[in-house]
N, C-alpha and C. Protein backbone atom coordinates (compact mmCIF):
# COMPACT_ATOMS: atom_id res chain seq x y z
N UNK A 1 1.08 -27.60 -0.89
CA UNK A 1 0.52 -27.66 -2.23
C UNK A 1 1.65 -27.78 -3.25
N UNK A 2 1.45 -28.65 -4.09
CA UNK A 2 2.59 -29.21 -5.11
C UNK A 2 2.28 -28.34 -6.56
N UNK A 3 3.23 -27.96 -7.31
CA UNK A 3 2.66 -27.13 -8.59
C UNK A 3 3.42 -28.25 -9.91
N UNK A 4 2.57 -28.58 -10.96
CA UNK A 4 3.16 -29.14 -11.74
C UNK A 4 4.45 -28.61 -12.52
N UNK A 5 3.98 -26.93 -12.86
CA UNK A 5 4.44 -26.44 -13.73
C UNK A 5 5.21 -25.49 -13.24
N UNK A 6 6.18 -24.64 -13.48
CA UNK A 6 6.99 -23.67 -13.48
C UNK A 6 6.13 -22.21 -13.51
N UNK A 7 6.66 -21.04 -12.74
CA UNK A 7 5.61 -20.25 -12.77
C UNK A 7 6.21 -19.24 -14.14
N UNK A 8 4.92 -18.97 -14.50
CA UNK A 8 4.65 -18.11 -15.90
C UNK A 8 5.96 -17.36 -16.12
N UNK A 9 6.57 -16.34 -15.58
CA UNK A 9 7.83 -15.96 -15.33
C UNK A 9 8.82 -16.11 -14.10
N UNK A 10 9.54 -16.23 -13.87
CA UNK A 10 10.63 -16.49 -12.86
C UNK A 10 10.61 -15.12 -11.93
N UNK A 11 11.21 -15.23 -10.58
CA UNK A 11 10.80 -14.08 -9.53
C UNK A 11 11.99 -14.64 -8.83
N UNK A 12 12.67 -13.05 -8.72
CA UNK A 12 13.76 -12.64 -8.11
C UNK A 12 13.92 -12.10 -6.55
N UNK A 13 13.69 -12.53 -5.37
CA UNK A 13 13.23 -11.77 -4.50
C UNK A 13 14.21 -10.32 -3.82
N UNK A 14 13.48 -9.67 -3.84
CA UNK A 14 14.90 -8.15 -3.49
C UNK A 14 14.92 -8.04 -1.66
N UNK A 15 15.76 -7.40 -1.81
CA UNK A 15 16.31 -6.90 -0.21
C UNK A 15 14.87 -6.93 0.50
N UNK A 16 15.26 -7.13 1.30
CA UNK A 16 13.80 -6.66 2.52
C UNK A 16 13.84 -5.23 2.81
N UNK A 17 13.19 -4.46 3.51
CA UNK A 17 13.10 -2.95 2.79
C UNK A 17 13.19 -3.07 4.99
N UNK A 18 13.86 -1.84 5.24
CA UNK A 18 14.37 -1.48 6.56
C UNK A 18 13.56 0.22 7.01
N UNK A 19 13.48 0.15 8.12
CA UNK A 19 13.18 1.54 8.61
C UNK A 19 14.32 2.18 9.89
N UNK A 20 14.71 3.07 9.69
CA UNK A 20 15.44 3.60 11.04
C UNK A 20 14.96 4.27 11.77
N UNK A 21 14.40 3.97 13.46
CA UNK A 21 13.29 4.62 14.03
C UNK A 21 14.57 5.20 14.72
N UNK A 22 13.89 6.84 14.71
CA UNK A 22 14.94 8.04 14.84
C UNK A 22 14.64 7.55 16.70
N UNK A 23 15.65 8.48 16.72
CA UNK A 23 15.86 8.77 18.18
C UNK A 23 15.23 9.85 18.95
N UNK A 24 14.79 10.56 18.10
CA UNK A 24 13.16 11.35 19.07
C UNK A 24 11.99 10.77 19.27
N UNK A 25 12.07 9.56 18.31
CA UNK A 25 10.32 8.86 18.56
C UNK A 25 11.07 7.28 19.28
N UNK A 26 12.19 7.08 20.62
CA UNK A 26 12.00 6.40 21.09
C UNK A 26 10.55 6.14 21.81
N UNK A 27 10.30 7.18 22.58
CA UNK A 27 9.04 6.86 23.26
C UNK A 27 7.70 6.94 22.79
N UNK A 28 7.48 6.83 21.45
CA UNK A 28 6.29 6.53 20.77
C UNK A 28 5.33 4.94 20.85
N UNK A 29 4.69 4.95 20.79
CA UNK A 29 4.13 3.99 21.03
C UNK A 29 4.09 3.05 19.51
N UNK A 30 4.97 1.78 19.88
CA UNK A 30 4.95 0.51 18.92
C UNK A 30 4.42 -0.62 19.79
N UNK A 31 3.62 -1.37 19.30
CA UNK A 31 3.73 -2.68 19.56
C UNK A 31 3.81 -4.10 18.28
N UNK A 32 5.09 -4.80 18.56
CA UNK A 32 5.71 -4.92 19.90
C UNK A 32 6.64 -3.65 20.22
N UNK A 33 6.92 -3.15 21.51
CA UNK A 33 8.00 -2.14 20.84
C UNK A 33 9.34 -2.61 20.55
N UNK A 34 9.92 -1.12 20.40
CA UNK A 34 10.93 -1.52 18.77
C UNK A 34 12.06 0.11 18.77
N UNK A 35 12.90 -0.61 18.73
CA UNK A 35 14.32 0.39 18.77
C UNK A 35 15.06 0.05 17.67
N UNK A 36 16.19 0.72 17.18
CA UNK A 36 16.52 0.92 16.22
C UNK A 36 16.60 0.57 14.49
N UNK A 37 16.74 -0.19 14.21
CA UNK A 37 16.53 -1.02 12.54
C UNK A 37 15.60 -1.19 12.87
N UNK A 38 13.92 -1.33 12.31
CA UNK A 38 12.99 -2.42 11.92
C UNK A 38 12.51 -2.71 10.68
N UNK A 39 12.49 -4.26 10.41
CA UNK A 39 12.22 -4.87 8.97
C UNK A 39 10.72 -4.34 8.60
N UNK A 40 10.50 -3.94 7.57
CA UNK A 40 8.98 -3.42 7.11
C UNK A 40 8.13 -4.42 6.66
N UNK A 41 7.12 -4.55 6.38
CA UNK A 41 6.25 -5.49 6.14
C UNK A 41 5.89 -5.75 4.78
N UNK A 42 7.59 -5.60 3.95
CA UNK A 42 7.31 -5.55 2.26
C UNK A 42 7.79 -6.40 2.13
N UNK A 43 7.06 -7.40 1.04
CA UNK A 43 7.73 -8.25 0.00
C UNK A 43 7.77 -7.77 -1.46
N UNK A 44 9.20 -7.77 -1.45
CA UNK A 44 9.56 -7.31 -2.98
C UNK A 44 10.51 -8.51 -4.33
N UNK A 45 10.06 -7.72 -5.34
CA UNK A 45 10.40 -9.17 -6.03
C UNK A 45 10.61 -8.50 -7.76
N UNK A 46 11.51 -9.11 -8.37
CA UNK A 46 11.65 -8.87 -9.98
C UNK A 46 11.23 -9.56 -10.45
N UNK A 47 10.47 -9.48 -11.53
CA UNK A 47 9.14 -10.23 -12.39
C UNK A 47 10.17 -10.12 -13.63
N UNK A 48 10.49 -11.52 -13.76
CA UNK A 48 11.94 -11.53 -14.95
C UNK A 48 10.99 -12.15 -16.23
N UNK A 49 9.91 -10.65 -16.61
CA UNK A 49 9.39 -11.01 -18.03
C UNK A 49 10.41 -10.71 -19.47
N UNK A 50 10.13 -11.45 -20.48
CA UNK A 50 11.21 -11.18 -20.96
C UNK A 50 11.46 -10.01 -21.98
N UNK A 51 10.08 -9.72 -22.58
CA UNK A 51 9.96 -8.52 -23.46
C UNK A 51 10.31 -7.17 -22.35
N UNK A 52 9.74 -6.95 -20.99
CA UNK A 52 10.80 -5.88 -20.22
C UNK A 52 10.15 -6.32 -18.68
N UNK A 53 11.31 -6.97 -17.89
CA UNK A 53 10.81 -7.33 -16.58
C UNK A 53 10.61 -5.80 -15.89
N UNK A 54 9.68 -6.46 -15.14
CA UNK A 54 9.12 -5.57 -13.78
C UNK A 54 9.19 -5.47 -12.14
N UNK A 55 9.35 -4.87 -11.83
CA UNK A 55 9.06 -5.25 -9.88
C UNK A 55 7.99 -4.88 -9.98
N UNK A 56 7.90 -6.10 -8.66
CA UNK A 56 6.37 -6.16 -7.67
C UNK A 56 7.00 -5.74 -5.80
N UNK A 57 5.91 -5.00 -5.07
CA UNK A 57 6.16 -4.67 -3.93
C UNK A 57 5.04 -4.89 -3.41
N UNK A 58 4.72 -5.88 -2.52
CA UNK A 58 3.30 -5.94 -1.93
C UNK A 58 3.78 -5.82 -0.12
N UNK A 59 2.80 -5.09 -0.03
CA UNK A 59 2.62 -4.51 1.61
C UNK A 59 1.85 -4.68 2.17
N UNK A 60 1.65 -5.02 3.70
CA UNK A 60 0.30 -4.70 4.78
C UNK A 60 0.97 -3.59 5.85
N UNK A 61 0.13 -2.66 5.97
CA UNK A 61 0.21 -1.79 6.52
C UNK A 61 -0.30 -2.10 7.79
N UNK A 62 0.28 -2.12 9.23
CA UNK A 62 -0.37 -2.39 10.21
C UNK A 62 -1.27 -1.41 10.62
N UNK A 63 -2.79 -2.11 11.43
CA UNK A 63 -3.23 -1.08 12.08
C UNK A 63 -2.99 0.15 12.90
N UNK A 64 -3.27 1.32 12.93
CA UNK A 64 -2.14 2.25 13.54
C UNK A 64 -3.23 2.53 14.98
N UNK A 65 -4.61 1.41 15.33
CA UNK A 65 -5.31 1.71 16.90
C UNK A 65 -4.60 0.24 17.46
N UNK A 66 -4.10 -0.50 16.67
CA UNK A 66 -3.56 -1.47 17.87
C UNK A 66 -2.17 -1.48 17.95
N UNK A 67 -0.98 -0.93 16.47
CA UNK A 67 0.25 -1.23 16.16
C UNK A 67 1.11 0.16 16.65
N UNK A 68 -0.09 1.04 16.62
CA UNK A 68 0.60 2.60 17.36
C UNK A 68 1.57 2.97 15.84
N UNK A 69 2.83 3.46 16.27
CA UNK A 69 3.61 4.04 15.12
C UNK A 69 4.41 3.15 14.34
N UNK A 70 4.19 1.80 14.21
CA UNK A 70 4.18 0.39 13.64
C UNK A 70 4.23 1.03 12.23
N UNK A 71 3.06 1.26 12.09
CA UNK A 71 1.94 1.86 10.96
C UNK A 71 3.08 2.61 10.29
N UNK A 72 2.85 4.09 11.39
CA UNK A 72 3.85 5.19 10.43
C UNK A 72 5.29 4.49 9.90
N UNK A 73 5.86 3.73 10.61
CA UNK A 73 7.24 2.88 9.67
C UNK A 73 6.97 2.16 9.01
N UNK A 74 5.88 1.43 9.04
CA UNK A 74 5.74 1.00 7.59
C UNK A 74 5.85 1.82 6.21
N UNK A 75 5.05 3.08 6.35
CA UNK A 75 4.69 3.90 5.48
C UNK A 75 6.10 4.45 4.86
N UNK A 76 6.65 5.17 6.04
CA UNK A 76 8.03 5.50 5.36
C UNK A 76 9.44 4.92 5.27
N UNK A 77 8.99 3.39 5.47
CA UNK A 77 10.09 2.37 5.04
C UNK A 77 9.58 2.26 3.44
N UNK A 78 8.27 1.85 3.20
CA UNK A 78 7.91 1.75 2.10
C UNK A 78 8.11 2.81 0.89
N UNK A 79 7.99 4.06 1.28
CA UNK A 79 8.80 5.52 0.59
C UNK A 79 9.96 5.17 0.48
N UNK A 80 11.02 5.02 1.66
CA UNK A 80 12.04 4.90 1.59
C UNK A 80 12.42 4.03 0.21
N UNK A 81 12.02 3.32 0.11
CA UNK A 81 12.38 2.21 -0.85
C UNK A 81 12.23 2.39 -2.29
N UNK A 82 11.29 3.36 -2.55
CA UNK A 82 10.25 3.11 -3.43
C UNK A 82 10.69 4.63 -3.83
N UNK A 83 10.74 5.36 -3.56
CA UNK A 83 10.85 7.15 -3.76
C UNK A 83 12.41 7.23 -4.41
N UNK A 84 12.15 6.88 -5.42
CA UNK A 84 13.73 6.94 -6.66
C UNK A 84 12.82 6.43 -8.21
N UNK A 85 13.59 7.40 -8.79
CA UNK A 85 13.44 6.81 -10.42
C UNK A 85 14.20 5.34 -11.06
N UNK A 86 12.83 5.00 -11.65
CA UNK A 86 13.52 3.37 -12.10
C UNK A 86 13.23 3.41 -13.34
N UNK A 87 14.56 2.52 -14.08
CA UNK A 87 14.02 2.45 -15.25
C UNK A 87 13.13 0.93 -15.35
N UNK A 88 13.07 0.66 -14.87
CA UNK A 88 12.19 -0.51 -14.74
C UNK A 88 10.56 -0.60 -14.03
N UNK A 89 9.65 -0.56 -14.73
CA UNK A 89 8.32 -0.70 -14.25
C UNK A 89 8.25 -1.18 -12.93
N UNK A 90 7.24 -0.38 -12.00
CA UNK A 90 6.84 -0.79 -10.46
C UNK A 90 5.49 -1.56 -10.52
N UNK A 91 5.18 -2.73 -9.30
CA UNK A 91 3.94 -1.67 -8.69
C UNK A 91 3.98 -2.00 -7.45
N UNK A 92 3.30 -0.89 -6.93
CA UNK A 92 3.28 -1.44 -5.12
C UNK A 92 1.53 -1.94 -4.96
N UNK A 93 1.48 -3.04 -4.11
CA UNK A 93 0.09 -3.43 -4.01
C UNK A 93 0.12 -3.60 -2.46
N UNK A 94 -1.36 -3.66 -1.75
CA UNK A 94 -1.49 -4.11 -0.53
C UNK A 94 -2.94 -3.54 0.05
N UNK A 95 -2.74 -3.87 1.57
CA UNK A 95 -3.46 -3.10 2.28
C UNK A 95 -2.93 -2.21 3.09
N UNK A 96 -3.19 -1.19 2.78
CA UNK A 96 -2.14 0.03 3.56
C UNK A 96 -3.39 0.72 4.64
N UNK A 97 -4.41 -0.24 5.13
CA UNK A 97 -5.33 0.40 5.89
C UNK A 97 -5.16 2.01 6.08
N UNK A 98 -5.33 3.24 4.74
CA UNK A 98 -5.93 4.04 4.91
C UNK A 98 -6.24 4.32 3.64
N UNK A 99 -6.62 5.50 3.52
CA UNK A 99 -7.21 6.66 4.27
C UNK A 99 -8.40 6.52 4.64
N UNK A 100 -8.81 7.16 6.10
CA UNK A 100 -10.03 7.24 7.04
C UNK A 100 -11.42 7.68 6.06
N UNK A 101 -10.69 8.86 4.97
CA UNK A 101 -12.02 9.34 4.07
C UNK A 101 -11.56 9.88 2.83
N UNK A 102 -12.36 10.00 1.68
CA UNK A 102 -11.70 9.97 0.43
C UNK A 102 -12.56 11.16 -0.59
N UNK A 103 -12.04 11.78 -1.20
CA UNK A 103 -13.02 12.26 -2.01
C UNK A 103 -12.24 12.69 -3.30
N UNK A 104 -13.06 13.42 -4.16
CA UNK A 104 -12.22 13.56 -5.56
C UNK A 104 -11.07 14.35 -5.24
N UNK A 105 -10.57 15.08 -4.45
CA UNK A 105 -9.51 15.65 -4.77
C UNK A 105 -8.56 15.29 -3.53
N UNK A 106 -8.74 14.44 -2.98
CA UNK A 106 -8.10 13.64 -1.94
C UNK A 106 -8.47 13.26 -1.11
N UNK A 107 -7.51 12.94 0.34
CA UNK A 107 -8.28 12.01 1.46
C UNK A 107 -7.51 12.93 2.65
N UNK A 108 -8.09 12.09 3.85
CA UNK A 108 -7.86 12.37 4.93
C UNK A 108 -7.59 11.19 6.02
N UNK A 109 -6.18 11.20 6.11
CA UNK A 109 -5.64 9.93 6.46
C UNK A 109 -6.05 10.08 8.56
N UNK A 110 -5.81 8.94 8.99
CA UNK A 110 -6.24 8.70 10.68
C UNK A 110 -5.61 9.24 11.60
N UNK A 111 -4.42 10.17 10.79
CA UNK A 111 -3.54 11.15 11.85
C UNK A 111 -4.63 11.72 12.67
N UNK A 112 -4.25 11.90 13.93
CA UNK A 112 -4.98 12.98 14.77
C UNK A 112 -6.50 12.06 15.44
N UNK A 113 -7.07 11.26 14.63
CA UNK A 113 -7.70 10.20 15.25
C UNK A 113 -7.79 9.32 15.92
N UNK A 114 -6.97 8.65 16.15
CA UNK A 114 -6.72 7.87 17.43
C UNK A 114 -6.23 8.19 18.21
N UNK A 115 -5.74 7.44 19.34
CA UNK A 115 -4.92 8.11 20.68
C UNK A 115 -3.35 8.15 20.02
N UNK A 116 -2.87 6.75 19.20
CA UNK A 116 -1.17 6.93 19.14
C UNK A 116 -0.87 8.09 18.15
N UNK A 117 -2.01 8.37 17.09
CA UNK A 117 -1.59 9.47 16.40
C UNK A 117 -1.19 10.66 16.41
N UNK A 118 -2.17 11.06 17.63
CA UNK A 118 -2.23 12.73 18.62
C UNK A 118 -1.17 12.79 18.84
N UNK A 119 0.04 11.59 19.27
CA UNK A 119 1.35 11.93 19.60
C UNK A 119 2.24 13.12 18.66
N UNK A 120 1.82 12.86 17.27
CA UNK A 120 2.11 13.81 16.71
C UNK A 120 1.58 13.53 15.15
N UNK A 121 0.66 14.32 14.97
CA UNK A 121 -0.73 14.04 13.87
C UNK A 121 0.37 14.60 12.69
N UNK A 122 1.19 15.71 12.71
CA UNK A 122 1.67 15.86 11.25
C UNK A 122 2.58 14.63 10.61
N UNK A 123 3.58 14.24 11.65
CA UNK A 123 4.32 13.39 11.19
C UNK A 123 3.51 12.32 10.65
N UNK A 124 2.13 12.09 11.54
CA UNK A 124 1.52 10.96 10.67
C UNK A 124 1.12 10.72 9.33
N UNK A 125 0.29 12.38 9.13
CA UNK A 125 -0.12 12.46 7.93
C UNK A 125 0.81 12.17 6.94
N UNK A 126 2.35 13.13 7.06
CA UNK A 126 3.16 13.26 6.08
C UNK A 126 3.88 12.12 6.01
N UNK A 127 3.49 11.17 6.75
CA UNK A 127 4.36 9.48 6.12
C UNK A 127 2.90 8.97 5.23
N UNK A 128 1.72 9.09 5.62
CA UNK A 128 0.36 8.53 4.72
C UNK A 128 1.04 9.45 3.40
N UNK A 129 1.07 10.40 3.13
CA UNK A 129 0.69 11.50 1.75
C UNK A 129 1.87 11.21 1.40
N UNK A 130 2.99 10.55 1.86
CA UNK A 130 4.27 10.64 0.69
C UNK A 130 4.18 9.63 0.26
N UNK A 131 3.46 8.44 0.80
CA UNK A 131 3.33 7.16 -0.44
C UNK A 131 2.23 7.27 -1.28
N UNK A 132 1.06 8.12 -0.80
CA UNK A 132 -0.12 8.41 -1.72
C UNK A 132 0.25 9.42 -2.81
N UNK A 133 0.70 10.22 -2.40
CA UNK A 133 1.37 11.23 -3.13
C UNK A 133 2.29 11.55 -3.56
N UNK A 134 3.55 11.42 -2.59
CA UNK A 134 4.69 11.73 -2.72
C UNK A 134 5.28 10.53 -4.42
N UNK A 135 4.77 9.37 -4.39
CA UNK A 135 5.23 8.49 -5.30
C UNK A 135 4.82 8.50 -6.67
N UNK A 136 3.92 9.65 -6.59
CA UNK A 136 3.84 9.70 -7.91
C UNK A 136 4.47 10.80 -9.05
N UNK A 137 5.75 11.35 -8.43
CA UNK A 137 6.95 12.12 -9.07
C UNK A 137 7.80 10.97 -9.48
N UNK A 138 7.33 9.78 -9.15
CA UNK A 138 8.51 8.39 -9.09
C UNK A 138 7.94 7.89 -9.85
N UNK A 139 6.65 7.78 -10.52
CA UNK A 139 6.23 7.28 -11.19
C UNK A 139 5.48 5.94 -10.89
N UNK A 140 4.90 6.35 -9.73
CA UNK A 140 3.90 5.24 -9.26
C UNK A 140 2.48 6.16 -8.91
N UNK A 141 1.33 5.55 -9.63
CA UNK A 141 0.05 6.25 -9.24
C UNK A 141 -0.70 5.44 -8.66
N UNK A 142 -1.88 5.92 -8.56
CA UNK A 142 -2.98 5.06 -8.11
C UNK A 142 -3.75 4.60 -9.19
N UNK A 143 -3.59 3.30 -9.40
CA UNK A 143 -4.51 3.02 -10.75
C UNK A 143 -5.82 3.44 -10.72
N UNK A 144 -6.70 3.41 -9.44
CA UNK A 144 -7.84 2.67 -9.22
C UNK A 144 -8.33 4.38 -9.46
N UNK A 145 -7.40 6.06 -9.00
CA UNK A 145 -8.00 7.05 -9.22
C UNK A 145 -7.65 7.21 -10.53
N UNK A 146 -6.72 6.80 -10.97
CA UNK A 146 -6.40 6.97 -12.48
C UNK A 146 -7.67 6.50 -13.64
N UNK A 147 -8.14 5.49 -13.76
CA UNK A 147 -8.94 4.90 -14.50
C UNK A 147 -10.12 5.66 -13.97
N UNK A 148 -10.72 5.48 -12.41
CA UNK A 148 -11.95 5.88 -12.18
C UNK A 148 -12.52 7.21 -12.08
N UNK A 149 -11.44 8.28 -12.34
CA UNK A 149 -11.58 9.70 -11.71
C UNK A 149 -13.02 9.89 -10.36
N UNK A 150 -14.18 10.33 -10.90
CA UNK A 150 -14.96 10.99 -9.77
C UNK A 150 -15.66 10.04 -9.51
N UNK A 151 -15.26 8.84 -10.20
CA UNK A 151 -16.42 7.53 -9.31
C UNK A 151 -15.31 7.05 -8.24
N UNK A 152 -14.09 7.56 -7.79
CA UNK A 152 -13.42 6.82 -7.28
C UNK A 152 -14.37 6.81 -5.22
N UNK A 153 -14.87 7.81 -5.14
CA UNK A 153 -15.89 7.79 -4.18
C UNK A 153 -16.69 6.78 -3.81
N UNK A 154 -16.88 6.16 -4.69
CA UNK A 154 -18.05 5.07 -4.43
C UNK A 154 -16.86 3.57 -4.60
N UNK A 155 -15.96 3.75 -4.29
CA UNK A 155 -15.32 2.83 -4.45
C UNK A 155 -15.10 2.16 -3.25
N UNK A 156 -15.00 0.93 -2.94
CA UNK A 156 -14.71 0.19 -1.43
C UNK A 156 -14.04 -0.84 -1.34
N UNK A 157 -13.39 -1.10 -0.70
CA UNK A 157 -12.91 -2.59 -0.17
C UNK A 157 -13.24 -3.38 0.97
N UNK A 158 -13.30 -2.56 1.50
CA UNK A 158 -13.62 -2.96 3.62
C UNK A 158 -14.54 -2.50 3.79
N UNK A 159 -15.33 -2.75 4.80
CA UNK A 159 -16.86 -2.79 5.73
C UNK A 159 -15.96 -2.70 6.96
N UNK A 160 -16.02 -1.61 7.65
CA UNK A 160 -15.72 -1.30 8.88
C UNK A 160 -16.86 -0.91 9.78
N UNK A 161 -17.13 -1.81 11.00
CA UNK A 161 -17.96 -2.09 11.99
C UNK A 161 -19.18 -2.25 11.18
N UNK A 162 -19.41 -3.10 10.11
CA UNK A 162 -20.61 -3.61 9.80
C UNK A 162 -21.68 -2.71 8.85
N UNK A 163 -20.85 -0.96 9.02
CA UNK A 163 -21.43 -0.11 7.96
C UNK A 163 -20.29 0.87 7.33
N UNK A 164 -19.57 1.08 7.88
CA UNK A 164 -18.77 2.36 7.08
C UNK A 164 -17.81 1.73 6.05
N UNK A 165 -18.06 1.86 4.95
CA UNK A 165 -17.03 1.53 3.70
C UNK A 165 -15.73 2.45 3.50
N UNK A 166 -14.82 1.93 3.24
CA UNK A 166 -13.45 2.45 3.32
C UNK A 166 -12.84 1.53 1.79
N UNK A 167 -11.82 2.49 1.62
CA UNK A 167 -10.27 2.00 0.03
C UNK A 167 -9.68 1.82 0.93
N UNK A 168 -9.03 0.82 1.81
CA UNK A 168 -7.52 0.61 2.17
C UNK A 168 -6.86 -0.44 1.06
N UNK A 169 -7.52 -0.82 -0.04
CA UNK A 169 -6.69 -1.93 -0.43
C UNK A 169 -6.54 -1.44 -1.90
N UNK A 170 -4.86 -1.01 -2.02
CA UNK A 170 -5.00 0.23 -3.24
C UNK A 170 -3.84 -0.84 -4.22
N UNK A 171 -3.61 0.01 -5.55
CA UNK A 171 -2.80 -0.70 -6.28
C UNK A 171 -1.62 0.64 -6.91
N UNK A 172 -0.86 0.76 -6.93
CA UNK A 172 0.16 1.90 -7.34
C UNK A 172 1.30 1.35 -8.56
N UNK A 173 1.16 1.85 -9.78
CA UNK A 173 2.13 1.34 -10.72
C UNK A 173 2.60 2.40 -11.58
N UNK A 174 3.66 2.11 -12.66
CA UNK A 174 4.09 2.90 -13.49
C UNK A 174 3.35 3.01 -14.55
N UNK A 175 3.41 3.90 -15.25
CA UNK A 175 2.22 4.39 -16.55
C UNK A 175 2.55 3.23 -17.44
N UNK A 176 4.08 3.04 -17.64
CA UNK A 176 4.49 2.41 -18.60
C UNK A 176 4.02 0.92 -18.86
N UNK A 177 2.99 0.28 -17.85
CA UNK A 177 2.77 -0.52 -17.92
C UNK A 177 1.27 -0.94 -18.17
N UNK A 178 0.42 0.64 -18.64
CA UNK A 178 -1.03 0.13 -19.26
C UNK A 178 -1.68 0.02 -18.67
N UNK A 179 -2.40 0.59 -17.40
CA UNK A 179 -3.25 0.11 -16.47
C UNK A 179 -4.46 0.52 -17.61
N UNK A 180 -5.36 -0.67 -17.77
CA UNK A 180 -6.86 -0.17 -18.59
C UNK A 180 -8.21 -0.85 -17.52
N UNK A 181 -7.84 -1.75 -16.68
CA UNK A 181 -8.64 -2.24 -15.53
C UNK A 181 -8.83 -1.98 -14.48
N UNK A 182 -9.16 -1.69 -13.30
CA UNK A 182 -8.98 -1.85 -12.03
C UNK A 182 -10.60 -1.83 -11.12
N UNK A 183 -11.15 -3.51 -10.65
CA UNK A 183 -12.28 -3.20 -10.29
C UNK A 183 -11.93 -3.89 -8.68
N UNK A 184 -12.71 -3.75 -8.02
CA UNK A 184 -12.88 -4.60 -6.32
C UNK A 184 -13.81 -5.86 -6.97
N UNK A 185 -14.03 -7.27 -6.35
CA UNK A 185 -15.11 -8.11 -6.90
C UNK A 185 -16.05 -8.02 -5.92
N UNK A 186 -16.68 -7.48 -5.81
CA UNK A 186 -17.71 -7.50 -4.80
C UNK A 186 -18.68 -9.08 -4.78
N UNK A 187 -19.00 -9.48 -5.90
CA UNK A 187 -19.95 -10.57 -6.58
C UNK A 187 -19.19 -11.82 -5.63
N UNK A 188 -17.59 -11.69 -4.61
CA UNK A 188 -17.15 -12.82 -4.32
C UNK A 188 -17.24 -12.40 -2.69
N UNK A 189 -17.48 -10.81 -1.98
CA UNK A 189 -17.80 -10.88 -0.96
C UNK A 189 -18.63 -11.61 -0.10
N UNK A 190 -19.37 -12.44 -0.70
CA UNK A 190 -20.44 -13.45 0.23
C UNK A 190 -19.65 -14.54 0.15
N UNK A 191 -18.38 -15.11 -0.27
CA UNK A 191 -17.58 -16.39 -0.16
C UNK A 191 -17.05 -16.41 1.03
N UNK A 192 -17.19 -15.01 1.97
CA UNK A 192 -15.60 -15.33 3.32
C UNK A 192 -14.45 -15.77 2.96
N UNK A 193 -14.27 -15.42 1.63
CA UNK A 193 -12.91 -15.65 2.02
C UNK A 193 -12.12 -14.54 2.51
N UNK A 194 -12.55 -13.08 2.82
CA UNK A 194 -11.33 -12.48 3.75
C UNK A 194 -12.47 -11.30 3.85
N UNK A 195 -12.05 -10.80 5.23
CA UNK A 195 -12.79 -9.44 5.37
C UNK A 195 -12.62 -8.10 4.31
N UNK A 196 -11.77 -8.45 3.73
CA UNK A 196 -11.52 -7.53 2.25
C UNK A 196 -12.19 -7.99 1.15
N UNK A 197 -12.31 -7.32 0.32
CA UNK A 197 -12.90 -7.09 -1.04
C UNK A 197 -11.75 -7.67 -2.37
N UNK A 198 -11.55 -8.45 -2.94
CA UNK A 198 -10.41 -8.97 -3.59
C UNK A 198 -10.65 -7.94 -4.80
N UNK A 199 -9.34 -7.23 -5.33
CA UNK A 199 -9.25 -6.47 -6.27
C UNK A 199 -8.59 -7.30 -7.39
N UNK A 200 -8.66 -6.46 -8.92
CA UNK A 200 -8.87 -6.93 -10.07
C UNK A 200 -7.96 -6.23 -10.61
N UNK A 201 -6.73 -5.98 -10.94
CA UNK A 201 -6.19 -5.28 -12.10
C UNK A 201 -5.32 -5.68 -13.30
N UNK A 202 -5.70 -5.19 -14.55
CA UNK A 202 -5.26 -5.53 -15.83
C UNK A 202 -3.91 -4.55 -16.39
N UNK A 203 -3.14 -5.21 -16.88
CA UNK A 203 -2.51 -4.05 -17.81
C UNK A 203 -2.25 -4.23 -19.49
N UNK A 204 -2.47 -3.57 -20.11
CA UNK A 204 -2.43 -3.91 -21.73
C UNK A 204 -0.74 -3.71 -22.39
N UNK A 205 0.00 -4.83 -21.83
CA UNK A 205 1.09 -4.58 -22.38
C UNK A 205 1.21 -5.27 -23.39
């Protein structure tokens, strides 16, 4: 596909973001498996606006019933990266396929649910809760609980096995940048174009 025009602002692409899989979880289950360095599944990038550029970090989080502890390095490569003060506006976007269940005062991520998790359910959780949580001392939230507080419940992206609704597809940014939007389009779920729910977010800068 050919573009006539130049894009709206110019984009800087940053380091690829790394994980170091320790040496007690050699025998954890990855597929493919995977020993020492692995590249994470982030694309990161500087949004060279000119009144005050921004980074963008978009992620897919692998499944953690087919990718095993894939998953968990994603999660805390993505911390890794991301868990520092910037003076420069974030946001991280993606599908981070979790949490399993959600409610107003938090969730409950797939640690302990599957077979690769049982390997060891805390470590799982505490790589899910430091990017849900942990990032927002860094100044990255969740827009979508930010704007929606107690409707964030009824909120969905995915249809898992044809009935259970799930948020895996979240948006995380800095305050400084105005979040006043954030909807799912549901009205475009009958197009196929992806087993996800395409999300919507605005900022009033």
């Amino acid at each position: 596909m050919a573009f006539s025009s130049p894009p709206r602002w110019p984009l800087e692409r940053l380091a690829d973001a790394e994980f170091q899989i320790p040496e007690d979880e050699r025998n954890l289950y990855r597929d493919p498996p995977a020993r020492g360095v692995v590249r994470v599944r982030l694309l990161s990038a500087r949004v060279a606006r000119p009144a005050r550029p921004f980074e963008v970090h978009a992620v897919h989080v692998p499944l953690g019933s087919k990718h095993g502890w894939r998953k968990v390095d994603t999660f805390r490569g993505v911390y890794g990266r991301l868990a520092r003060h910037s003076d420069m506006p974030r946001i991280l976007c993606g599908d981070f396929n979790e949490p399993r269940t959600e409610t107003v005062q938090g969730f409950e991520s797939w640690a302990g649910k599957n077979h690769w998790s049982r390997q060891d359910p805390k470590k799982w959780s505490d790589a899910v809760e430091k990017v849900f949580v942990g990032l927002v001392r860094f100044d990255l939230v969740d827009v979508f609980r930010y704007l929606h507080g107690e409707r964030i419940v009824d909120l969905w992206s995915v249809v898992v096995h044809g009935r259970v609704r799930r948020r895996y597809d979240h948006l995380l940014a800095s305050r400084a940048l105005v979040p006043h939007r954030a909807d799912y389009l549901h009205d475009l779920d009958g197009l196929n174009l992806s087993d996800h729910t395409p999300a919507v977010v605005e900022f009033a800068l």
